[in-house]
Protein backbone atom coordinates (compact mmCIF):
# COMPACT_ATOMS: atom_id res chain seq x y z
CA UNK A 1 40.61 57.10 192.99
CA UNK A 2 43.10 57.73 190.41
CA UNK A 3 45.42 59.21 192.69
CA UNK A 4 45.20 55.82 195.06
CA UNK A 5 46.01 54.02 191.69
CA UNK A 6 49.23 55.70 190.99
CA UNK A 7 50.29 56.32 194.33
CA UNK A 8 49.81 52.53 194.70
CA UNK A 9 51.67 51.67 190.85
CA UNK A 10 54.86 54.23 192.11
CA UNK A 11 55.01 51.82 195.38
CA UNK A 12 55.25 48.66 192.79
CA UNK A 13 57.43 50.23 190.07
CA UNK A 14 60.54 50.55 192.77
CA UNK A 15 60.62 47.47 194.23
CA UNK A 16 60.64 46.15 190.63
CA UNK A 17 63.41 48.84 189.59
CA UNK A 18 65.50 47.41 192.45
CA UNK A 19 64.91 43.64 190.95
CA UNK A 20 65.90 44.49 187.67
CA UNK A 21 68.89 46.19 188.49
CA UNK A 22 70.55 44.31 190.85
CA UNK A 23 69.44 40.99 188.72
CA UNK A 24 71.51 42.70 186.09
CA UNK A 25 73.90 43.86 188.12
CA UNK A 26 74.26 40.14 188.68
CA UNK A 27 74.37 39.31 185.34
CA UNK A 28 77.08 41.30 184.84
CA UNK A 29 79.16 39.85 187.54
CA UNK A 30 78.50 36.02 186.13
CA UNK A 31 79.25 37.23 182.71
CA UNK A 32 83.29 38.97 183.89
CA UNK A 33 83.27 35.44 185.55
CA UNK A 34 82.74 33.82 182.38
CA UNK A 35 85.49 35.66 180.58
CA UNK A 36 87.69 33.88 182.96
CA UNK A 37 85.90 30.83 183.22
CA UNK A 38 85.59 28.44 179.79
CA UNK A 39 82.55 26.97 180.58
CA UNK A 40 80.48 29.83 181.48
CA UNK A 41 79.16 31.81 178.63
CA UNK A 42 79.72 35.57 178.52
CA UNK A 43 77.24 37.03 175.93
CA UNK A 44 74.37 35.41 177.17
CA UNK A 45 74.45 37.38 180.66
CA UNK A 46 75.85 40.15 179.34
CA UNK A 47 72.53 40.66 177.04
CA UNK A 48 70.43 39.77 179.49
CA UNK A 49 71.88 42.77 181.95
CA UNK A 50 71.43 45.19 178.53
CA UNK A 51 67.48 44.02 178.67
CA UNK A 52 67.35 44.19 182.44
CA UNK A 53 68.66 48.10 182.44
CA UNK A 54 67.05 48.75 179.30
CA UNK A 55 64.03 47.85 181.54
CA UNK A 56 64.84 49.88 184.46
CA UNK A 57 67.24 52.68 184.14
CA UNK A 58 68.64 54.17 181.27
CA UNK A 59 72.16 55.36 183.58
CA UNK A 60 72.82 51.65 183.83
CA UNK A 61 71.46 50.89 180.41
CA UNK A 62 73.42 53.73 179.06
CA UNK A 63 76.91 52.64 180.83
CA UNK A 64 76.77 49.41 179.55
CA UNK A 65 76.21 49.62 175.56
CA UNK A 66 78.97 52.78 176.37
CA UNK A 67 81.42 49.90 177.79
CA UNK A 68 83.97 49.94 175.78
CA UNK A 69 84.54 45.91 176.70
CA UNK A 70 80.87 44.90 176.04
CA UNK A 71 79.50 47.74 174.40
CA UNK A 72 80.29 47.00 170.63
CA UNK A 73 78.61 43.45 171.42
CA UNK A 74 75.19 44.72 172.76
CA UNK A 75 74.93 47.29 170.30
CA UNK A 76 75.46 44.93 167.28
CA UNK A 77 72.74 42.51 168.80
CA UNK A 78 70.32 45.30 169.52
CA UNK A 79 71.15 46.81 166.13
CA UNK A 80 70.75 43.58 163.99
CA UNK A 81 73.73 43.56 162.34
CA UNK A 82 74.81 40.60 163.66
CA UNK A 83 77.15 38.37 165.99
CA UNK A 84 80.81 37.73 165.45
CA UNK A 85 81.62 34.45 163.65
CA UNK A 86 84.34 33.93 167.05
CA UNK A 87 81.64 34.54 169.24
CA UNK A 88 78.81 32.06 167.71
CA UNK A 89 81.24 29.44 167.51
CA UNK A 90 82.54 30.00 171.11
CA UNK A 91 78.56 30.26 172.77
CA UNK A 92 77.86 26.84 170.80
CA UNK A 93 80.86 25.03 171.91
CA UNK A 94 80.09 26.19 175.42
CA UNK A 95 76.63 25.46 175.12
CA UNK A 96 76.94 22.10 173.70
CA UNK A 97 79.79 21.47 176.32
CA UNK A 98 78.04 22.22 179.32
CA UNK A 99 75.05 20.62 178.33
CA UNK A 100 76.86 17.59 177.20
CA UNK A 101 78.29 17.40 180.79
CA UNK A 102 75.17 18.20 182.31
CA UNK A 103 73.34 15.32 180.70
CA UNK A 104 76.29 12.73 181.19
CA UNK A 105 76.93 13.63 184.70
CA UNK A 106 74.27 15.47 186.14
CA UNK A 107 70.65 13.43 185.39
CA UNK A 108 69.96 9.93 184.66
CA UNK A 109 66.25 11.21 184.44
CA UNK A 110 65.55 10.41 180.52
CA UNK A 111 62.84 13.02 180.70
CA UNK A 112 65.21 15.90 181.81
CA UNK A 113 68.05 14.64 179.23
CA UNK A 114 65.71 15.32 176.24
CA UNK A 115 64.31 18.66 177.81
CA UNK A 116 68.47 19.76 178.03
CA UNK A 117 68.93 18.40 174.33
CA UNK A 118 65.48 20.80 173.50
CA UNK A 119 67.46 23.84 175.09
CA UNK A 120 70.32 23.69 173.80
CA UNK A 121 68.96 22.83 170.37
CA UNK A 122 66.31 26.43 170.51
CA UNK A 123 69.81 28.19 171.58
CA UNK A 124 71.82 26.67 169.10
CA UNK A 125 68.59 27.56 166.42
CA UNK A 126 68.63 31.31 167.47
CA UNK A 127 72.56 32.07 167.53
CA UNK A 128 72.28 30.17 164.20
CA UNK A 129 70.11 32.79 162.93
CA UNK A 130 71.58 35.56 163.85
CA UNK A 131 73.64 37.44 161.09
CA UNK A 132 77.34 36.42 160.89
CA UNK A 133 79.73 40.24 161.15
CA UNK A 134 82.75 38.86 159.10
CA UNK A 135 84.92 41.62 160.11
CA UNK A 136 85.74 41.51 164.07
């Protein structure tokens, strides 16, 4: 029976593998967009990918914190040692930006409006928290 069981868990575990990769590979493709695009936030995605490899395989994993673009950023995050000041204060502009826009031109629905202003408010809360690294 145990043999079933594993045989059965291996089937699962790639399919899932797959998911995780290629939603991070993803990730990583919306977060290059966002260094070219001002409304579309970077580190967000970019972290996200780093948890979705760190899940999944440890050559993608590995690649990215090695990256010398993004690398420096997922390590600090990981590390707790903090954020950038330039980067918190770029991820809350965007965040308040986009969800300013979203509320003024995407809803009327009052419900929905307050739910955005929740979001963005936990977000704001956590980046808030996060140690400031002076030196960048």
């Amino acid at each position: 029976m145990d043999v079933k069981k594993s045989k059965k868990n291996s089937f699962l575990k790639k399919p899932v593998r797959v998911l995780l990769i290629s939603t991070g590979t993803l990730c990583i493709g919306v977060g290059i967009a966002g260094i070219f695009i001002p409304v579309l936030p970077t580190t967000p995605f970019i972290l996200l990918a780093a948890a979705l490899y760190a899940k999944s395989s440890r050559k993608f994993y590995s690649w990215l914190v090695n990256n010398r673009v993004f690398g420096s950023y997922i390590r600090s995050y990981r590390e707790k040692r903090g954020v950038p000041l330039k980067i918190k204060v770029y991820a809350l502009s965007v965040l308040w930006l986009t969800i300013g826009l979203s509320i003024y031109f995407g809803t009327q629905i009052i419900w929905l409006r307050l739910l955005l202003v929740a979001v963005a408010a936990g977000v704001s809360v956590h980046i808030l928290k996060l140690k400031t690294i002076k030196n960048t």
